[in-house]
Protein backbone atom coordinates (compact mmCIF):
# COMPACT_ATOMS: atom_id res chain seq x y z
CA UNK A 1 92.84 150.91 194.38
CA UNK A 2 94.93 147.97 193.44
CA UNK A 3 97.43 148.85 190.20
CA UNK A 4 97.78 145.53 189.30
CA UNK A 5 94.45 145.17 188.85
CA UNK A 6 94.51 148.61 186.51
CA UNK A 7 97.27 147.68 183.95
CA UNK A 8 95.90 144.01 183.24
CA UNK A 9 92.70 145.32 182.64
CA UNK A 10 94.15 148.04 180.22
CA UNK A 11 96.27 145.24 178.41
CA UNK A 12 93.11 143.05 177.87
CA UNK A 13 91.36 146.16 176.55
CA UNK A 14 93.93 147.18 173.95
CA UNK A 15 94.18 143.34 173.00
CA UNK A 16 90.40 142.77 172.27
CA UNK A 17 90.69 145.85 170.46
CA UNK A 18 93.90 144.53 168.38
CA UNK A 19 92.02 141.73 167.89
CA UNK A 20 88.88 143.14 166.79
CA UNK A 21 90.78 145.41 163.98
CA UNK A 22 92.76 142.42 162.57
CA UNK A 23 89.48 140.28 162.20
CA UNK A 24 87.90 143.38 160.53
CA UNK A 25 91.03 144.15 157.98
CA UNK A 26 91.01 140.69 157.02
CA UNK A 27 87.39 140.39 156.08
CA UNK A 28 87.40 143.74 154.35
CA UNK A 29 90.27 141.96 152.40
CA UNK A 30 88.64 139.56 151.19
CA UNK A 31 85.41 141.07 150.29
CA UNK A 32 87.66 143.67 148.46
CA UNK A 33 89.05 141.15 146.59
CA UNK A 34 86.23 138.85 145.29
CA UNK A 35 84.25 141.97 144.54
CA UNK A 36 86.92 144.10 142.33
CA UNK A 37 87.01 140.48 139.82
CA UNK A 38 90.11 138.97 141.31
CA UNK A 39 90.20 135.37 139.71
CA UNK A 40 91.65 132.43 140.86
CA UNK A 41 91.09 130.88 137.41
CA UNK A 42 94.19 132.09 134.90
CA UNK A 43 92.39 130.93 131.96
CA UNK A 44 89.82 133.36 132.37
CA UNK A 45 91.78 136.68 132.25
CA UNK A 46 91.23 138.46 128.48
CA UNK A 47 93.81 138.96 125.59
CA UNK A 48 95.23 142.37 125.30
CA UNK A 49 95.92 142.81 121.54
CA UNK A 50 95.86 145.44 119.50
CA UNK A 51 94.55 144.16 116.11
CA UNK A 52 93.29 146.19 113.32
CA UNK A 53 91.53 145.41 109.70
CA UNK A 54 93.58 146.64 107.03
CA UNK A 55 92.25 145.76 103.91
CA UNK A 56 88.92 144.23 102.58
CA UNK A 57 88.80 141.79 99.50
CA UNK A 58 86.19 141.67 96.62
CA UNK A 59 86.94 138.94 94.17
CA UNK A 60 84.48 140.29 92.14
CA UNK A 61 85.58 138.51 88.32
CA UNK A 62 83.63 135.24 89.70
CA UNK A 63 82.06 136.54 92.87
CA UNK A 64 83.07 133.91 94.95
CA UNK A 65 86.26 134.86 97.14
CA UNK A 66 85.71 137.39 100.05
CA UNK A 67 87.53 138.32 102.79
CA UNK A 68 88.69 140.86 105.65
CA UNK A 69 92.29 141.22 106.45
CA UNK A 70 93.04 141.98 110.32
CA UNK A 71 96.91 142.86 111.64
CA UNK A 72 98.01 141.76 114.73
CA UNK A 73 100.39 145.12 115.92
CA UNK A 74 100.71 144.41 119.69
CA UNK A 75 99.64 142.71 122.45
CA UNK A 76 99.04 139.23 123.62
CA UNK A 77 99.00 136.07 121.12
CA UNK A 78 95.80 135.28 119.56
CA UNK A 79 94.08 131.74 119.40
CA UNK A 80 92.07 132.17 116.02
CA UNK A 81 89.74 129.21 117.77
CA UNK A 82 89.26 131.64 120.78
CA UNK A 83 87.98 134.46 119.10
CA UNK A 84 84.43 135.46 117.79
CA UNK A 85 84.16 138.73 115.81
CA UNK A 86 81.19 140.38 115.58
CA UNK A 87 80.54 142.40 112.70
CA UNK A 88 77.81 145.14 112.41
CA UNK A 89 76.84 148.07 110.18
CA UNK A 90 77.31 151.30 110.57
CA UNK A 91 74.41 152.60 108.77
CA UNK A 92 72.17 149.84 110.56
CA UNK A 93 72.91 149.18 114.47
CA UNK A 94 70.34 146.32 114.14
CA UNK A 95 72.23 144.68 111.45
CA UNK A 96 74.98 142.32 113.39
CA UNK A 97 76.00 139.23 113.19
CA UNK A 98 78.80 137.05 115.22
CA UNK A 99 81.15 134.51 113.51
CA UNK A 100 83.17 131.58 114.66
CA UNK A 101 85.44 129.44 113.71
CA UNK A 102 83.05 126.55 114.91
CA UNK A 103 80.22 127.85 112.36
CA UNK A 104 80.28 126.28 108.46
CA UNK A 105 80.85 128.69 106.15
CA UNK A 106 79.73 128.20 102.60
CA UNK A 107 82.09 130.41 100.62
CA UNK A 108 84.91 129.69 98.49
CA UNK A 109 88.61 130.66 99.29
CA UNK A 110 91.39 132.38 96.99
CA UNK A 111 91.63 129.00 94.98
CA UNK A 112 88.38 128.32 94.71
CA UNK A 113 87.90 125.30 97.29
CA UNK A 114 85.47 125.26 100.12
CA UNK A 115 86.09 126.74 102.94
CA UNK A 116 86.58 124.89 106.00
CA UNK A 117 86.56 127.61 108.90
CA UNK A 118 85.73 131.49 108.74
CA UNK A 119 89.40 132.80 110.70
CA UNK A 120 92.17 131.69 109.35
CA UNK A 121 96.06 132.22 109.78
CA UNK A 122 96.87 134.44 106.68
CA UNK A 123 100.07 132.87 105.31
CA UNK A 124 100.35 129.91 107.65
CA UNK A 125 98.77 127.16 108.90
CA UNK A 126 98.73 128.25 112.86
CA UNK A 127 95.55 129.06 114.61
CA UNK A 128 97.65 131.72 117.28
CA UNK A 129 98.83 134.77 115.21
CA UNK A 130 101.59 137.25 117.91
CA UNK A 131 102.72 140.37 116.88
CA UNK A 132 103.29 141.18 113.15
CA UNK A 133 100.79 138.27 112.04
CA UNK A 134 97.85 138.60 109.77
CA UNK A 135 94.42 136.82 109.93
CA UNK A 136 91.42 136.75 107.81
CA UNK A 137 88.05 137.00 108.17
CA UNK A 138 86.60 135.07 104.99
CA UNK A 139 82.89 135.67 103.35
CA UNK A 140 80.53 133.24 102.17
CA UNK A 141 80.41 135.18 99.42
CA UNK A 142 79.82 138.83 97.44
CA UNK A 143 76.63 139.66 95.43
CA UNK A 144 75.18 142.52 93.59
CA UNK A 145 74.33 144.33 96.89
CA UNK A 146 78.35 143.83 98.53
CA UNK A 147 79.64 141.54 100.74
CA UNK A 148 78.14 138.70 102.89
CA UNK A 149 77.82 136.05 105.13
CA UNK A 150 75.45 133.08 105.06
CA UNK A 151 76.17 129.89 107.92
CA UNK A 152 75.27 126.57 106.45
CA UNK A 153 72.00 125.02 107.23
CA UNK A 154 70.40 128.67 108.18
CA UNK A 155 68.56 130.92 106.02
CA UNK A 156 69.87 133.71 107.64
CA UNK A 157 72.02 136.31 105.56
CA UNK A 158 74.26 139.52 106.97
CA UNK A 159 74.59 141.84 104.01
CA UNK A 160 77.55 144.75 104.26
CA UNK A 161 76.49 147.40 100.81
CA UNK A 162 78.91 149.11 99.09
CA UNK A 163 79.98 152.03 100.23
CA UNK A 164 78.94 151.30 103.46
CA UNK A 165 81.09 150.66 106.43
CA UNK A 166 81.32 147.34 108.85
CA UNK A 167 82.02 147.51 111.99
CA UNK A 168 83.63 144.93 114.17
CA UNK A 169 84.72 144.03 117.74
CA UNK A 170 86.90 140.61 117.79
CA UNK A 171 85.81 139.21 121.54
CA UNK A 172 87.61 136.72 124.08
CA UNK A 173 85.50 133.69 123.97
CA UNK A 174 87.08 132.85 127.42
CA UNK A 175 87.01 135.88 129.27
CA UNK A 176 83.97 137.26 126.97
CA UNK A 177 85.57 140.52 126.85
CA UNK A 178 86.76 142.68 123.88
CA UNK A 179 89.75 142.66 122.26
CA UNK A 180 89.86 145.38 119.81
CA UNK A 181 87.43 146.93 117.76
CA UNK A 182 87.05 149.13 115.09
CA UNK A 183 85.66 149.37 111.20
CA UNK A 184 86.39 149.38 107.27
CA UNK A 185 84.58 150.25 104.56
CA UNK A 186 83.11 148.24 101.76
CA UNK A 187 84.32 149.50 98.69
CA UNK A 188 85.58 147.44 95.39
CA UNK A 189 88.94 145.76 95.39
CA UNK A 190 90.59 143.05 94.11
C-alpha cells in the first residue's frame, strides 16, 4: 500500500464531513430563527407596560360625563393612538366590546363638550403617556342601568351594570399583543 495515497484520502474524508456539519448548523440556524418569531421589522415588537385602572367616574348629577382612569407604573411609553382596549364583563364573557381612538364617540367630557376621541392623555395634551402618566378611557355616556358605550352611526350599545365588574386588556395595535390587563368595578362615584 501506498501512504500517500492513505492520508489524502483521510483529509478529504474529514473535510466533506467538516463541510457537511457547517452547511447543516447553518440551516438549523436559520430555521431556528424564523420559527422562534425573530423579526427583522422593529416596529413590530410589543410594548411592555405595566398599566393599571385606578378609578372609575360616574358623573351621575347630569349623566353625561364617564370615564375610566388607567396609570401608567412601568414599562415602555404608550402611544394612546396605538392602543385598543377591549373591555368585557365579568358576569357576561359574551359581552365585549373593543375601542379606539379612531372610533367617534358620542359622549360628553368633564366640561360638557363633545368628545373628540375615546383615550385621552389625562392632564395633557400628549398622545404617549411613560411612567407615572395617567390616561382615560371616556364613556359615551351613563344611564339607569351603569355605564356605557355607544360608537356613532351604530346601533350597537356595551352596557357595564352597577355593581358589576369590567374587565379589560389594553392591546398593541402593532404587534397585536397584550399589554396589560386586568378589571374594576362599576360602582357610584363622582
Amino acid at each position: 500500500m501506498n501512504r500517500e495515497n492513505l492520508n489524502d484520502r483521510a483529509v478529504s474524508e474529514v473535510f466533506g464531513v467538516m463541510l457537511i456539519l457547517t452547511i447543516t448548523l447553518i440551516v438549523a440556524c436559520i430555521v431556528a430563527t424564523f420559527v422562534c418569531g425573530f423579526s427583522f421589522d422593529a416596529k413590530k415588537d410589543a410594548i411592555s407596560a405595566n398599566i393599571v385602572a385606578s378609578d372609575l367616574y360616574m358623573d351621575e348629577s347630569d349623566e353625561s360625563c364617564a370615564y375610566i382612569l388607567f396609570d401608567h407604573l412601568s414599562g415602555d411609553p404608550v402611544d394612546l393612538n396605538d392602543i385598543r382596549v377591549s373591555l368585557g364583563i365579568r358576569s357576561s364573557a359574551k359581552m365585549t366590546t373593543c375601542i379606539r381612538n379612531v372610533d367617534h364617540p358620542t359622549g360628553l367630557d368633564e366640561a360638557g363638550n363633545s368628545l373628540t376621541c375615546y383615550i385621552a392623555n389625562y392632564g395633557e395634551d400628549s398622545s404617549k403617556i411613560t411612567v407615572g402618566d395617567r390616561f382615560v378611557l371616556y364613556a359615551d355616556g351613563i344611564d339607569k342601568n351603569g355605564i356605557f358605550w355607544m360608537r356613532e352611526n351604530t346601533s350597537e350599545k356595551f352596557s357595564a351594570p352597577m355593581n358589576d365588574y369590567i374587565t379589560y386588556q389594553i392591546i398593541d395595535t402593532r404587534s397585536n399583543r397584550p399589554i396589560s390587563t386586568g378589571s374594576i368595578p362599576v360602582s357610584h362615584t363622582g
